[in-house]
C-alpha atoms as a PDB file:
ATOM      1  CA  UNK A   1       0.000   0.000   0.000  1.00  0.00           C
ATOM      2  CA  UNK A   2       2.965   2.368   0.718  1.00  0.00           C
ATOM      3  CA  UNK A   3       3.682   1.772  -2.937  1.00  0.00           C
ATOM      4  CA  UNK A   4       0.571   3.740  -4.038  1.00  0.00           C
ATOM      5  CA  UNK A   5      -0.975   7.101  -3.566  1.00  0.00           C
ATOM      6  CA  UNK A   6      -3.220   7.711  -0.412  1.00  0.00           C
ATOM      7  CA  UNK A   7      -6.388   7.682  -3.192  1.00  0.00           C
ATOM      8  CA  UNK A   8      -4.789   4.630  -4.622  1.00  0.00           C
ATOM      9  CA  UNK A   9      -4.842   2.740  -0.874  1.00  0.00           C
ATOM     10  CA  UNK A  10      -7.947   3.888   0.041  1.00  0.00           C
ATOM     11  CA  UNK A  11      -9.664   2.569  -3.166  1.00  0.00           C
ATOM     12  CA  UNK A  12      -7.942  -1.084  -2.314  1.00  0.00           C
ATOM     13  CA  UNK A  13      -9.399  -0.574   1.562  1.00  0.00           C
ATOM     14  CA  UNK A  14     -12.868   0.624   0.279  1.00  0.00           C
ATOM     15  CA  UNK A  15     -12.995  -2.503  -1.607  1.00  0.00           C
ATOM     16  CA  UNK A  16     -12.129  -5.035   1.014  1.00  0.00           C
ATOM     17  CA  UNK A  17     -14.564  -3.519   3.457  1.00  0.00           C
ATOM     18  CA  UNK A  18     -17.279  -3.816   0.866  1.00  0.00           C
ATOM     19  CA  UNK A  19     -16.082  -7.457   0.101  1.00  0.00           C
ATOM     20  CA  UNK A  20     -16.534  -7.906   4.111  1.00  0.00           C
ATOM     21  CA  UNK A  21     -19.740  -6.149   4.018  1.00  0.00           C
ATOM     22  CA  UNK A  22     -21.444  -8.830   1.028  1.00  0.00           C
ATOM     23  CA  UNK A  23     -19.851 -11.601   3.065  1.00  0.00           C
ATOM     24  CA  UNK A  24     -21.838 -11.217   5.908  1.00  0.00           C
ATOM     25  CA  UNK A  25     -18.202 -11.117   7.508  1.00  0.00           C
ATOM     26  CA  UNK A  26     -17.998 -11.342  11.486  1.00  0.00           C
ATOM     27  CA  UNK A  27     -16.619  -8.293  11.446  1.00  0.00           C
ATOM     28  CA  UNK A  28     -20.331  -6.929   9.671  1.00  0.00           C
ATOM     29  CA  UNK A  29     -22.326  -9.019  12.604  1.00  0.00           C
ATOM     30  CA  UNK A  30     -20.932  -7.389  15.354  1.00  0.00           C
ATOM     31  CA  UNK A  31     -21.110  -3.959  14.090  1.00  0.00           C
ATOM     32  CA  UNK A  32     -24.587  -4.546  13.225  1.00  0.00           C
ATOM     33  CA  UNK A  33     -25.108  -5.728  17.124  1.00  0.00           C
ATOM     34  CA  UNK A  34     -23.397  -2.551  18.242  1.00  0.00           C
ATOM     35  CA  UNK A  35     -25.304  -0.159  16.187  1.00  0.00           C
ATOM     36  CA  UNK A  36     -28.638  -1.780  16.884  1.00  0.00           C
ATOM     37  CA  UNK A  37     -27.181  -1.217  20.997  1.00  0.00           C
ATOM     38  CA  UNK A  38     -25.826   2.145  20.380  1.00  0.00           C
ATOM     39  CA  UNK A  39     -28.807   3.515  18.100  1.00  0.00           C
ATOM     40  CA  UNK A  40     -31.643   1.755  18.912  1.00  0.00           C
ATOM     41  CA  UNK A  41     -33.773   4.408  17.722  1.00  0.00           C
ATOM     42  CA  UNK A  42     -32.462   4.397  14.077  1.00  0.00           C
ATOM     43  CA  UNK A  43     -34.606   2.381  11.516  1.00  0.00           C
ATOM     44  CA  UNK A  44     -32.808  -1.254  10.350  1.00  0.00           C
ATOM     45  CA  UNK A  45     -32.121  -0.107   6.983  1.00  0.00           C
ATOM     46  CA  UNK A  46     -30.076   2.863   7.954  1.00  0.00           C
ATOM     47  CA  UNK A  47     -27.778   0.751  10.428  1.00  0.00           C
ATOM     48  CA  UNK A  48     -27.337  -2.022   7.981  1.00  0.00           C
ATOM     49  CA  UNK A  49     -25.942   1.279   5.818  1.00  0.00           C
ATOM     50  CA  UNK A  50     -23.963   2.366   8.401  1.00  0.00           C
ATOM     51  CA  UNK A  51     -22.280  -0.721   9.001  1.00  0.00           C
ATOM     52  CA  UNK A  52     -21.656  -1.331   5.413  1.00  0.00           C
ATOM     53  CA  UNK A  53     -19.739   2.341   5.661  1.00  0.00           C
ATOM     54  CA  UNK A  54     -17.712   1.269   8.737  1.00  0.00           C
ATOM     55  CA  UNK A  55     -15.950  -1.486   7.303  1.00  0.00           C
ATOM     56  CA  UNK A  56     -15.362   0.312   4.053  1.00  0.00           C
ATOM     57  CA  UNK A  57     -13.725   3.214   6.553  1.00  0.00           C
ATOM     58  CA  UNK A  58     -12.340  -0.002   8.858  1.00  0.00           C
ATOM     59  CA  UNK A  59     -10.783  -0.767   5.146  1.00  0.00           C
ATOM     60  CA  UNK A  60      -9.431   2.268   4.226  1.00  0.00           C
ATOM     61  CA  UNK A  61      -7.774   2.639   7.404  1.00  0.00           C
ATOM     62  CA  UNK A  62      -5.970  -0.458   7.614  1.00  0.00           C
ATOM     63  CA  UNK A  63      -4.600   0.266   3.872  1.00  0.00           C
ATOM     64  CA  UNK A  64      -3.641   3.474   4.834  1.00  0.00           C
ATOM     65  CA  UNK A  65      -1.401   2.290   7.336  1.00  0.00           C
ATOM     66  CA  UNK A  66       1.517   1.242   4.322  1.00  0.00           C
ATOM     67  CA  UNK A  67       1.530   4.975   3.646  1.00  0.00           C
ATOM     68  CA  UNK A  68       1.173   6.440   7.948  1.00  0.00           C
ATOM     69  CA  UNK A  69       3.790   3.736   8.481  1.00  0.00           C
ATOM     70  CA  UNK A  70       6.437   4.066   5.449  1.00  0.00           C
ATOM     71  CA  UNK A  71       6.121   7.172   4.022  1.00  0.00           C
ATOM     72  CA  UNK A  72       8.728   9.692   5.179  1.00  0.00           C
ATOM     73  CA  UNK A  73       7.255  12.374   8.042  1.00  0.00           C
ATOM     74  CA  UNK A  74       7.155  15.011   5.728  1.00  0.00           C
ATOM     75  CA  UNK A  75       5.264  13.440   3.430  1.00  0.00           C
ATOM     76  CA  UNK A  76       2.449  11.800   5.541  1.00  0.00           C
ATOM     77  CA  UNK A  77       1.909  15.693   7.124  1.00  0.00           C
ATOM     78  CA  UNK A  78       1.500  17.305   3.668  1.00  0.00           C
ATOM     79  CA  UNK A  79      -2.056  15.002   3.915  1.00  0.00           C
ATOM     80  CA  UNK A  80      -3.506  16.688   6.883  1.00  0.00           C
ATOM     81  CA  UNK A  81      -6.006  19.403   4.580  1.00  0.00           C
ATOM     82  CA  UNK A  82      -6.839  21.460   8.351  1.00  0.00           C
ATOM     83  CA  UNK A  83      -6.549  21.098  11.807  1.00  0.00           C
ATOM     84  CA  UNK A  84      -9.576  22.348  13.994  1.00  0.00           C
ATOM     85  CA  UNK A  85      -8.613  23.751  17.491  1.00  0.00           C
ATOM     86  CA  UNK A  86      -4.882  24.170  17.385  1.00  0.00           C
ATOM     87  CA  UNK A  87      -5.320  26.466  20.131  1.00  0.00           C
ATOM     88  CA  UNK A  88      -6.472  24.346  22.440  1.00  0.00           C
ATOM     89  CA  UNK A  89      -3.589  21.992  22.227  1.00  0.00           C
ATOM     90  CA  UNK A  90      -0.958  25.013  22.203  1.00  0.00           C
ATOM     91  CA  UNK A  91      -2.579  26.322  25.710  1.00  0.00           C
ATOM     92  CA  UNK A  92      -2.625  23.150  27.242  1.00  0.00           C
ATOM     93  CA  UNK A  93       1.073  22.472  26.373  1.00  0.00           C
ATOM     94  CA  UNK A  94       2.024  25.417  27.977  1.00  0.00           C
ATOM     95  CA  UNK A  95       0.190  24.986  30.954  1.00  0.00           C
ATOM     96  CA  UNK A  96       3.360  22.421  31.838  1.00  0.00           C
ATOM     97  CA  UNK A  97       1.123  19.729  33.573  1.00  0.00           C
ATOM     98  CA  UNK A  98       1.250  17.796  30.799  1.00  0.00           C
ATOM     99  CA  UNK A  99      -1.620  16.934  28.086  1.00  0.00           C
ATOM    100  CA  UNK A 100      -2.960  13.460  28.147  1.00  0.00           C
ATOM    101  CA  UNK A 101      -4.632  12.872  24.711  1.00  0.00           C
ATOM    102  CA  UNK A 102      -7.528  11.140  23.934  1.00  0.00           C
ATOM    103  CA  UNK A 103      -7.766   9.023  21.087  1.00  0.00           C
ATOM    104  CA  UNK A 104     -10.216   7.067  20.171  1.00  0.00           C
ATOM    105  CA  UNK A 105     -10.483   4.433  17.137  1.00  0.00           C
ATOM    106  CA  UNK A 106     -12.018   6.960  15.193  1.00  0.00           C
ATOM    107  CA  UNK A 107     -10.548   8.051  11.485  1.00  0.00           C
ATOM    108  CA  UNK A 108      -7.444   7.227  11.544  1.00  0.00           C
ATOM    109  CA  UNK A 109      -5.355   6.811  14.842  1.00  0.00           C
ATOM    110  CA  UNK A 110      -2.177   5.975  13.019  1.00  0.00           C
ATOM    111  CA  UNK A 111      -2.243   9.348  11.417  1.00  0.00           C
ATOM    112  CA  UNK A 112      -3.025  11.190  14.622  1.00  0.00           C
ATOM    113  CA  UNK A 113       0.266   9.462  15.960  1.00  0.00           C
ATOM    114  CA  UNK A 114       2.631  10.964  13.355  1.00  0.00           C
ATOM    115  CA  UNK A 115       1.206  14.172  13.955  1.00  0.00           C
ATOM    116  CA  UNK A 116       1.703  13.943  17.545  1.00  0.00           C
ATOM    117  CA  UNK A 117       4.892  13.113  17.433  1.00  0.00           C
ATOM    118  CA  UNK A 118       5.467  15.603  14.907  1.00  0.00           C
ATOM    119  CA  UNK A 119       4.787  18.235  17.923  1.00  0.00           C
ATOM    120  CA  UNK A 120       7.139  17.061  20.169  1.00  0.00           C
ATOM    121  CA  UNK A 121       7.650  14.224  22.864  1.00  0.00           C
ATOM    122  CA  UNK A 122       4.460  12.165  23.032  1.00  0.00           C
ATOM    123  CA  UNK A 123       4.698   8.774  24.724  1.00  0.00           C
ATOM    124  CA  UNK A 124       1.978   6.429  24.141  1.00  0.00           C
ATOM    125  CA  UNK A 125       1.151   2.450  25.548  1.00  0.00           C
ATOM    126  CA  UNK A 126       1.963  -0.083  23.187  1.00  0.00           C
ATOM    127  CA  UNK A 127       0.167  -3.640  22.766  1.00  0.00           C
ATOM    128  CA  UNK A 128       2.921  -5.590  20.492  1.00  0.00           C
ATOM    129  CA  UNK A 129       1.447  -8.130  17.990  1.00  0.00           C
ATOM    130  CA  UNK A 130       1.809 -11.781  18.109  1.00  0.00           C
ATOM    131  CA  UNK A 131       4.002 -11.660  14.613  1.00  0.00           C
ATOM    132  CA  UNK A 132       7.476 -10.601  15.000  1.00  0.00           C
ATOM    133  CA  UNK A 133       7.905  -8.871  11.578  1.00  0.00           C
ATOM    134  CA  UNK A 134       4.594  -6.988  12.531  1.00  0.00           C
ATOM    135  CA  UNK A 135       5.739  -6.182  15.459  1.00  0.00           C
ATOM    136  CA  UNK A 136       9.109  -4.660  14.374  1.00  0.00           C
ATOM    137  CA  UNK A 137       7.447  -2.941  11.297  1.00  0.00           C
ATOM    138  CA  UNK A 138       4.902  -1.320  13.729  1.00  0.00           C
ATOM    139  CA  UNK A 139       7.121  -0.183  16.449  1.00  0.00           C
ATOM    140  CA  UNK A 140       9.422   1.386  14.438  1.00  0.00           C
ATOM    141  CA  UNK A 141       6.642   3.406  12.160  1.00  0.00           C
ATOM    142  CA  UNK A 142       5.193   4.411  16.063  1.00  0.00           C
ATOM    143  CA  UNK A 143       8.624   6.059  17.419  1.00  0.00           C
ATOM    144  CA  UNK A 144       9.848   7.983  14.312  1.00  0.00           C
ATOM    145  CA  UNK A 145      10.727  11.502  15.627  1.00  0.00           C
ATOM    146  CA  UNK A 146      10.501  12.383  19.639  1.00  0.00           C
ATOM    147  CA  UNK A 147       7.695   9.513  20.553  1.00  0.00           C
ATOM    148  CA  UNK A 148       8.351   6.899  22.718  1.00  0.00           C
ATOM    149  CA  UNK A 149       6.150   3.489  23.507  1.00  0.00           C
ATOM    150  CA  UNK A 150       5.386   1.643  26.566  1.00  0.00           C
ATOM    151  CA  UNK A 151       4.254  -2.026  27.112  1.00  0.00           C
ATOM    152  CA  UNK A 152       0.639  -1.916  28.211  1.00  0.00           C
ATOM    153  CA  UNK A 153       0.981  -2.701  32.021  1.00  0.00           C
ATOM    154  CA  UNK A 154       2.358  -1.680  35.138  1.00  0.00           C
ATOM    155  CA  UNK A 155       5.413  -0.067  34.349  1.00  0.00           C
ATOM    156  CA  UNK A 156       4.127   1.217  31.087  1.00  0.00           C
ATOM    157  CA  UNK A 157       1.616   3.658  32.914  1.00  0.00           C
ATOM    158  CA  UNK A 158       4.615   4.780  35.443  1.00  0.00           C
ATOM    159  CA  UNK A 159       6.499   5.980  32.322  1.00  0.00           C
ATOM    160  CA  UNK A 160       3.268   7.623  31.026  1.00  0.00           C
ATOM    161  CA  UNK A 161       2.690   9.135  34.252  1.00  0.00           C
ATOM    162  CA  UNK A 162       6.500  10.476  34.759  1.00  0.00           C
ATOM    163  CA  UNK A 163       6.078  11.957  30.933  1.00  0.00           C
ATOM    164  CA  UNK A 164       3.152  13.903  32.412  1.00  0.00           C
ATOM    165  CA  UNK A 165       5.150  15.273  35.605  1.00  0.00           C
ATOM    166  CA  UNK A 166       7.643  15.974  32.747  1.00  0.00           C
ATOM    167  CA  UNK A 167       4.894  18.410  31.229  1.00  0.00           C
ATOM    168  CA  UNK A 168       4.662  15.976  27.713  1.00  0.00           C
ATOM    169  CA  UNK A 169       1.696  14.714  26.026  1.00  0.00           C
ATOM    170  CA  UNK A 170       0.936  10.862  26.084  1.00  0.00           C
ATOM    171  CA  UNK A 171      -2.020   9.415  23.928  1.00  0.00           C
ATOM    172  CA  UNK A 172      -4.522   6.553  25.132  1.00  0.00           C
ATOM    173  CA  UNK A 173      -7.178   4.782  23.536  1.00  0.00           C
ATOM    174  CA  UNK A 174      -9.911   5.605  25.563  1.00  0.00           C
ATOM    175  CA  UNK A 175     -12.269   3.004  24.165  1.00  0.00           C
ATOM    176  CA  UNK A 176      -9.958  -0.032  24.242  1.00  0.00           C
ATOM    177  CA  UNK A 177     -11.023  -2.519  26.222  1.00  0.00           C
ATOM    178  CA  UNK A 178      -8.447  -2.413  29.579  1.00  0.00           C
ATOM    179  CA  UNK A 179      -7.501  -5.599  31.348  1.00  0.00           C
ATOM    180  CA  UNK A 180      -9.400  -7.002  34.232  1.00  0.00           C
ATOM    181  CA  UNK A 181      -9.275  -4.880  37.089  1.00  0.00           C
ATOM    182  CA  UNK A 182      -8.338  -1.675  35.078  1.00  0.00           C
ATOM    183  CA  UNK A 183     -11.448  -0.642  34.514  1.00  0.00           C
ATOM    184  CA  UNK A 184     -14.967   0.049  35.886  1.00  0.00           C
ATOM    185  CA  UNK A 185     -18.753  -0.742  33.614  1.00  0.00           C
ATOM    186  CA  UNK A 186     -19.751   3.034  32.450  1.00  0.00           C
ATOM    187  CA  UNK A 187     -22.387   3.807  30.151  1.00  0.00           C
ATOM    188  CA  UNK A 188     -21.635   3.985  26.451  1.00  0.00           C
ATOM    189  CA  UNK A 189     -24.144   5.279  24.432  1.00  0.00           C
ATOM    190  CA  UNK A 190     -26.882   3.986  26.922  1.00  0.00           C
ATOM    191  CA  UNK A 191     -25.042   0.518  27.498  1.00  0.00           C
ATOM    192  CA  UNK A 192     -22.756  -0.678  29.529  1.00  0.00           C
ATOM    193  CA  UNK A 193     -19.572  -0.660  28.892  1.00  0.00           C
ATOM    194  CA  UNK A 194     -16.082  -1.822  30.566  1.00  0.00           C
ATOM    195  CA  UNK A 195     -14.328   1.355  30.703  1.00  0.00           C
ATOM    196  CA  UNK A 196     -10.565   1.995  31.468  1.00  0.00           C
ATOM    197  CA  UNK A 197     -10.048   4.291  34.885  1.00  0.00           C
ATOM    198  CA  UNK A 198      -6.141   4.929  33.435  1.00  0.00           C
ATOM    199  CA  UNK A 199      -7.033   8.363  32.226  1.00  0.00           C
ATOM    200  CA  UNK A 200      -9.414   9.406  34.841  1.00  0.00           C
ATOM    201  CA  UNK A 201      -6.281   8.273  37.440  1.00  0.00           C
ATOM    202  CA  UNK A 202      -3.578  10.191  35.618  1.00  0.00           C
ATOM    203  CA  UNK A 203      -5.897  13.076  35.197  1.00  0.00           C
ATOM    204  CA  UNK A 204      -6.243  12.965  39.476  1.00  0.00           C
ATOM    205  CA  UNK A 205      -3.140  12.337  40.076  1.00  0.00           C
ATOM    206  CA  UNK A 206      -1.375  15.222  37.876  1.00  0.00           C
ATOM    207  CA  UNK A 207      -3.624  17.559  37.183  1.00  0.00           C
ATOM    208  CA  UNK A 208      -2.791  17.243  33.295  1.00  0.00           C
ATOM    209  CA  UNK A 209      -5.177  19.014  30.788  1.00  0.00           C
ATOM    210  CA  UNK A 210      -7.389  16.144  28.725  1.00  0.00           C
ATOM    211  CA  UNK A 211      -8.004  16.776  25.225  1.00  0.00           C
ATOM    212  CA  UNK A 212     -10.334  14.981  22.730  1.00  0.00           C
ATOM    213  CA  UNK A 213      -7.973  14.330  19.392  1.00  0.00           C
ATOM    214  CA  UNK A 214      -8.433  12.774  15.925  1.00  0.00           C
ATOM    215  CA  UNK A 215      -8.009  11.941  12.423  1.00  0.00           C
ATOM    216  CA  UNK A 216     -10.757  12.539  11.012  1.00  0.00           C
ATOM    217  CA  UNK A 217     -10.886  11.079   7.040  1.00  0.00           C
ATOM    218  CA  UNK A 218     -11.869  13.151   4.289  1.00  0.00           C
ATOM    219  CA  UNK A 219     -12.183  13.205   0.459  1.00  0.00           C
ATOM    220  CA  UNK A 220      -8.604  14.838  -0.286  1.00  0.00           C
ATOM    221  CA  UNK A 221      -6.888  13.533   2.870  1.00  0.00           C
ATOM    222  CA  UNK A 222      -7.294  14.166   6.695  1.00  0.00           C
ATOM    223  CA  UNK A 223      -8.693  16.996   9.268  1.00  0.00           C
ATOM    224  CA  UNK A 224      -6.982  16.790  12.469  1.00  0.00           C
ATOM    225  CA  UNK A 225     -10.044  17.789  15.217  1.00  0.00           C
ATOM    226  CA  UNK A 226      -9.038  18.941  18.280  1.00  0.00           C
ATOM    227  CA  UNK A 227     -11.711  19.386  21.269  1.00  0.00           C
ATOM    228  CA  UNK A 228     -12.317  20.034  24.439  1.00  0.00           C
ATOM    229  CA  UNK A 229     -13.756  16.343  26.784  1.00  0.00           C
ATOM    230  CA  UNK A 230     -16.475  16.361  29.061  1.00  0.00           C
ATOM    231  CA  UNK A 231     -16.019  18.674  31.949  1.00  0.00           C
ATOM    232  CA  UNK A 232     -17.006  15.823  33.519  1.00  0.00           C
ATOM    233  CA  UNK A 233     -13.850  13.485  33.114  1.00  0.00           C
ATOM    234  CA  UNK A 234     -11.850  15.933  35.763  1.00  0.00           C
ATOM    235  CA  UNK A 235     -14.784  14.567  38.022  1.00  0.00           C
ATOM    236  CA  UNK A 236     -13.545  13.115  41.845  1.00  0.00           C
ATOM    237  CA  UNK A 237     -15.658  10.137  41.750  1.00  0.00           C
ATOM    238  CA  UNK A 238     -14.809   7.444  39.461  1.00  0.00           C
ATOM    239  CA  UNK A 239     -18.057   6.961  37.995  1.00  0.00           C
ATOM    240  CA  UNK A 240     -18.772  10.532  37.165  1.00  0.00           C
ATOM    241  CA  UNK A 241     -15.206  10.529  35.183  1.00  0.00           C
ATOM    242  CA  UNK A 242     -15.781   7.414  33.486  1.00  0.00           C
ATOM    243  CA  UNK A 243     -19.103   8.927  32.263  1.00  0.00           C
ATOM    244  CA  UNK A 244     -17.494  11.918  31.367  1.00  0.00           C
ATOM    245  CA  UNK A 245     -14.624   9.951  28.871  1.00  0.00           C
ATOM    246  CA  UNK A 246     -17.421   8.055  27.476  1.00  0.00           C
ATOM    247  CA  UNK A 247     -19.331  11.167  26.790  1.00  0.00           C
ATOM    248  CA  UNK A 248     -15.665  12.692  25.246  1.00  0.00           C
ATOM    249  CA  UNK A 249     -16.148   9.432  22.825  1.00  0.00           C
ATOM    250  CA  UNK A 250     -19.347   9.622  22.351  1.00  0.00           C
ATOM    251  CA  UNK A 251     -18.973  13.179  20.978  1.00  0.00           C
ATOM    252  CA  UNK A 252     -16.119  11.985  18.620  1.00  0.00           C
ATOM    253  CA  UNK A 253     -18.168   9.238  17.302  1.00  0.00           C
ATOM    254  CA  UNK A 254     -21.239  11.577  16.382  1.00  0.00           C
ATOM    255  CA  UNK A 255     -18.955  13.921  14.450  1.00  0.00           C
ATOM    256  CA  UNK A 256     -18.753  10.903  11.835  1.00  0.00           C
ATOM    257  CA  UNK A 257     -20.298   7.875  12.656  1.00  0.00           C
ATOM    258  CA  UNK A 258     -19.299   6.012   9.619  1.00  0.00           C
ATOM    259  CA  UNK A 259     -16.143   6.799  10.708  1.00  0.00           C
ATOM    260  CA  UNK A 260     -15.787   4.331  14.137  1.00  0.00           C
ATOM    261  CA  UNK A 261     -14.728   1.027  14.265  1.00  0.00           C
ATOM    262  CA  UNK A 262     -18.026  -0.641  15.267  1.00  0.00           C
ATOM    263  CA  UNK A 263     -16.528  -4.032  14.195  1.00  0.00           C
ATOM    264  CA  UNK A 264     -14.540  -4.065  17.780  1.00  0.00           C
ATOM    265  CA  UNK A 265     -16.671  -5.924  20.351  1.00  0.00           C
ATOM    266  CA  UNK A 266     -16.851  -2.914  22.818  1.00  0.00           C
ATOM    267  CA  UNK A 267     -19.194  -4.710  24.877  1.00  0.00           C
ATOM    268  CA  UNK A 268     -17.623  -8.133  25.315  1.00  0.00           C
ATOM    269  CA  UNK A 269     -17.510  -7.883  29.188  1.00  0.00           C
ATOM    270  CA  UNK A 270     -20.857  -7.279  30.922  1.00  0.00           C
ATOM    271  CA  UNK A 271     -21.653  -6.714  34.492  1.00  0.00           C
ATOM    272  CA  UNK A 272     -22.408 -10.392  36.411  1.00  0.00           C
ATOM    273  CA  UNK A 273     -25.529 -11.714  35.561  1.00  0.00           C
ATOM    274  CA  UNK A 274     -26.199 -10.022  31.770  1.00  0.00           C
ATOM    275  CA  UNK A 275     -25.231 -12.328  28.637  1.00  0.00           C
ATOM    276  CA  UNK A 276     -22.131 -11.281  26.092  1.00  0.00           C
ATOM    277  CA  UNK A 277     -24.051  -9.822  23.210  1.00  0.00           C
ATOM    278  CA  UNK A 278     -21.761 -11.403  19.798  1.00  0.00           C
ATOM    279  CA  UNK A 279     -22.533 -14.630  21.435  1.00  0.00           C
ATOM    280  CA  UNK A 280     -24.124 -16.824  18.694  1.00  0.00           C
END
């Protein structure tokens, strides 16, 4: 994909998400469950649409990635058209608590990466893949310039939270399912949802500024939207800060629906006594 122009990869990635979308792929199930969760309200027709969309976005951002990942810095920049609410990202740097930003899989978070980084030091958690080639590929696209990754666990979130003393930025995916016992059940678009307490915890514990961030697709390249969260993710009580992150998502997500990966089983865990939804 790295091989072709960012029109040329997309095309490719529109096509394979279609091709998912007439196979009545997994992936096209369980974003059908999630919609029918998340939108209950919206008629079957228009989520079936939606869902068809999402995997032809899912597809374009996974061939993207040859370009994010190969392409020289330079390069991959000259494809962000705009970026909405520099400002906020410039204050919040120099407030010198640090920025923690939130990233959700929505457009393309690869993208958002390089432009991070691009910025200055930006240290994010890393989940390595299974295959080693992957793995190396990956890891080396993610540090190019200042940026530095962390293993996702204990030590991992002491380095983010020593970047943050150090007045950086680190980036989390706010809607990525955390491991057992790092996270709390929050609602998520009127469901609920196992959600991650790391950012609410680094928020408390540094008094770093939160800020809503990403890549949002469009028909000559990519927009870059910065926002504020919910006030309510600087909230004391867990709950109310959980809420507030999954409101901060919830906002991204409404910007451009077609644009979220609905094919990830956000709702896998349940609270005791409720029944997985994907299961068959």
């Amino acid at each position: 994909m790295s091989l072709f122009s960012l029109k040329m990869a997309r095309k490719v990635g529109k096509t394979l998400g279609y091709c998912a979308y007439l196979a009545n792929t997994r992936l096209y199930k369980t974003s059908l469950i999630n919609l029918q969760l998340c939108f209950p309200e919206m008629s079957e027709q228009a989520r079936k649409d939606l869902a068809r969309l999402s995997l032809m976005h899912t597809g374009m951002t996974f061939a993207e990635c040859g370009p994010v990942w190969l392409w020289p810095v330079e390069k991959v920049m000259r494809e962000i058209q705009d970026i909405e609410g520099v400002d906020l990202l410039q204050n919040a740097r120099e407030q010198g608590k640090g920025v923690i930003i939130i990233g959700p899989h929505h457009g393309n978070w690869e993208l958002l990466g390089v432009y991070l980084n691009a910025l200055g030091k930006c240290s994010m958690l890393y989940q390595a893949p299974k295959h080693k080639d992957l793995d190396a590929l990956i890891y080396a696209a993610r540090t190019r310039g200042e940026a530095k990754v962390y293993p996702a666990n204990n030590k991992g979130v002491v380095a983010l939270l020593g970047a943050l003393k150090q007045g950086e930025m680190v980036g989390i995916l706010p809607d990525q399912i955390p491991i057992p016992g790092g996270g709390e059940f929050a609602p998520f678009f009127g469901n609920a949802a196992y959600t991650m307490t790391l950012i609410s915890r680094l928020t408390q514990k540094t008094g770093a500024k939160a800020l809503l961030v990403y890549a949002k697709r469009t028909e000559k390249g990519f927009n870059i939207v910065i926002k504020e969260p919910s006030s309510g993710i600087y909230a004391e009580h867990m709950s109310n800060s959980l809420l507030g992150l999954n409101k901060t998502v919830e906002d991204a997500v409404k910007d451009a629906p077609e644009q979220y990966q609905w094919e990830y089983k956000r709702f896998r865990y349940q609270p005791d006594g409720n029944q997985e939804p994907y299961k068959d």
